[in-house]
Every structure is written in C-alpha cells, then in structure tokens.
Protein backbone atom coordinates (compact mmCIF):
# COMPACT_ATOMS: atom_id res chain seq x y z
CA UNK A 1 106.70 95.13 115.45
CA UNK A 2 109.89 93.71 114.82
CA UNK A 3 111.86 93.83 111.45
CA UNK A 4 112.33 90.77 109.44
CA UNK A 5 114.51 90.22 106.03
CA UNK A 6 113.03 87.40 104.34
CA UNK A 7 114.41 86.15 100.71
CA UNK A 8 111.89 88.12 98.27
CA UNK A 9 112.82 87.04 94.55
CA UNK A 10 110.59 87.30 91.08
CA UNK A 11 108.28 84.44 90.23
CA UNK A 12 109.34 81.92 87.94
CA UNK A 13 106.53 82.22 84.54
CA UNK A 14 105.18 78.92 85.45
CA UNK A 15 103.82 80.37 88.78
CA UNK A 16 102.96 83.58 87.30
CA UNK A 17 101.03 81.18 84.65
CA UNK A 18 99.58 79.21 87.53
CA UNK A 19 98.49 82.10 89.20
CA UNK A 20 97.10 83.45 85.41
CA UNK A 21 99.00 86.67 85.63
CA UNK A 22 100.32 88.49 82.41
CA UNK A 23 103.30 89.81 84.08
CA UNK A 24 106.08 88.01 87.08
CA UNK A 25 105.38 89.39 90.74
CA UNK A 26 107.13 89.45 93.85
CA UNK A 27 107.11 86.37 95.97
CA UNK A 28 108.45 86.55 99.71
CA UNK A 29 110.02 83.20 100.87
CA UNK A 30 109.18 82.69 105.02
CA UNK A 31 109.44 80.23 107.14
CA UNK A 32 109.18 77.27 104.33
CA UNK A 33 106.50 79.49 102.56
CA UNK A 34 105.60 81.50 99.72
CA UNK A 35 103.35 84.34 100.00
CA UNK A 36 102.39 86.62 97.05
CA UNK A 37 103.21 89.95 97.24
CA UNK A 38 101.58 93.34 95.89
CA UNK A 39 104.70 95.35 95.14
CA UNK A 40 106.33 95.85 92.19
CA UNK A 41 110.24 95.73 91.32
CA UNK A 42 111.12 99.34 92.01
CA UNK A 43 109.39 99.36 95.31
CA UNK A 44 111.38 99.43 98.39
CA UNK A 45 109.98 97.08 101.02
CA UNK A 46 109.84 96.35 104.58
CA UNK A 47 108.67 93.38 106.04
CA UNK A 48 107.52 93.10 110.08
CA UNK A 49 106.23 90.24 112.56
CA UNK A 50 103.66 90.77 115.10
CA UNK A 51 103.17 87.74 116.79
CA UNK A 52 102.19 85.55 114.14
CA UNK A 53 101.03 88.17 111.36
CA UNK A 54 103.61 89.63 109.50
CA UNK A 55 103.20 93.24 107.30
CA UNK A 56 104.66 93.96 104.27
CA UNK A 57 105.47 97.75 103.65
CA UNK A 58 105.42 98.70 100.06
CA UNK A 59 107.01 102.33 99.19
CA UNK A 60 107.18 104.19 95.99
CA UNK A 61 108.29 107.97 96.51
CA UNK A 62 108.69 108.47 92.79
CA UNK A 63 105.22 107.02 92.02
CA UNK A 64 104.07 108.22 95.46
CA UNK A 65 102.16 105.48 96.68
CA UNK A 66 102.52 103.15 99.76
CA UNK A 67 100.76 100.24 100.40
CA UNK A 68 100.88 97.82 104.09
CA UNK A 69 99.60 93.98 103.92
CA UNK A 70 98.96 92.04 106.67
CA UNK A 71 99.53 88.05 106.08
CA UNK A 72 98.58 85.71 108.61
CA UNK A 73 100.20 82.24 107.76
CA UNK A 74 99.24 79.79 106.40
CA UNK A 75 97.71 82.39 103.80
CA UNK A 76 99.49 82.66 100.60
CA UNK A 77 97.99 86.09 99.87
CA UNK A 78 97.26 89.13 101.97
CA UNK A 79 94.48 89.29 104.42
CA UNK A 80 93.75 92.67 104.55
CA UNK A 81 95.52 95.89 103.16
CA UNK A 82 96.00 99.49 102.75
CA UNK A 83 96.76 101.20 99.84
CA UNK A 84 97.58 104.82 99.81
CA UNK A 85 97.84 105.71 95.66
CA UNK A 86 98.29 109.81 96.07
CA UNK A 87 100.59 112.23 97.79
CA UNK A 88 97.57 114.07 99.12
CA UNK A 89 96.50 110.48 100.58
CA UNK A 90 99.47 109.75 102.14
CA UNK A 91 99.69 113.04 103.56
CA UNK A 92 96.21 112.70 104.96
CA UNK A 93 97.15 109.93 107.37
CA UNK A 94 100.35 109.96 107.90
CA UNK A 95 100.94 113.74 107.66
CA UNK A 96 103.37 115.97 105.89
CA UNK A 97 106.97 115.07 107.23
CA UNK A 98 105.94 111.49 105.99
CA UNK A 99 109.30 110.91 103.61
CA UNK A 100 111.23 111.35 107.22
CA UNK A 101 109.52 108.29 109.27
CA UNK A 102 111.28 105.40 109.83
CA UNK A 103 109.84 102.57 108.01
CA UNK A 104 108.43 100.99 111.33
CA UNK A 105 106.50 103.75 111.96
CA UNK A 106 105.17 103.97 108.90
CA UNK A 107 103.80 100.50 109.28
CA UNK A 108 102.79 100.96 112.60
CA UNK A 109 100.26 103.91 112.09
CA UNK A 110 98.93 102.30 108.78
CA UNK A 111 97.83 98.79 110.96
CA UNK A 112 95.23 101.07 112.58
CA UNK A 113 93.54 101.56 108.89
CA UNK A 114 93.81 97.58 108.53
CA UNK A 115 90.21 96.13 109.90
C-alpha cells in the first residue's frame, strides 16, 4: 500500500441536499473525482492505493472507533468496509499495542476483514 494525500474538504449543502443528508460530510477529491467519505470532522484519516483501489483509514481514539473503506473508481461511495465501534473490538483484531501502529499497518491488517 502506498500513502496518498488527496484534497478532502466538507460538502457544500447543495450536495449534502442532493445526497438527502441532514448534516455536511467529508468528500475526498482524486484523480478528477469525488468520492463520499464515512468519517467525520474530528477523525484523523489516512488514505492508501493498491493498484487501482484505494482505502480510506478513519481513526477516532477519543471516540475509539476505526473504520477502513475500500473504493474502487469509478465508485463514488465505498465498496466494502470495516467498522470497528469499541475498544474491546479494536483490540480483538488488531491487538492491544494498537494506538502504537503506524497507520499503514493498521490498514493493512484490516483489508483482510474486507470481503
């Protein structure tokens, strides 16, 4: 997996509108295309390629949650996802010393739970 730093910015009320959503999400901006993300403002996020899928890592510690999409263009939403809502969760598959992988790893142990 390689790291990536596309532009991620709110959406405008018209697309949130469009999309009939009571509240503005996250859209990331790649390669000429918008893709809908499931992260919220305070979440730190990662975004990977892997040949032509790219995963978004989603990470909360103060909520602990962290969630891993997989996008294959020319999608505009997610594929297929993980979503880890619990500390006991995240422990379960990624283990205790979780808070000290690197982001990549992180993502990289969660695409075996994506089907």
């Amino acid at each position: 997996m390689t790291p990536i730093a596309p532009t991620i910015r709110m959406m405008s009320w018209v697309e949130a509108n469009q999309l009939k959503l009571y509240s503005r999400g996250l859209i990331l901006e790649h390669h000429g295309k918008s893709y809908i993300l499931n992260a919220g403002t305070k979440d730190k996020i990662h975004v990977f390629t892997h040949g032509i899928t790219f995963y978004v890592l989603t990470i909360n510690q103060s909520l602990n949650y962290i969630g891993l999409d997989a996008y294959l263009p020319p999608e505009q939403e997610a594929i297929n996802t993980i979503f880890l809502h619990s500390e006991r969760q995240i422990v379960d598959v990624l283990g205790r010393r979780w808070k000290r992988m690197s982001p990549a790893t992180m993502a990289y142990r969660l695409t075996s739970y994506l089907i």
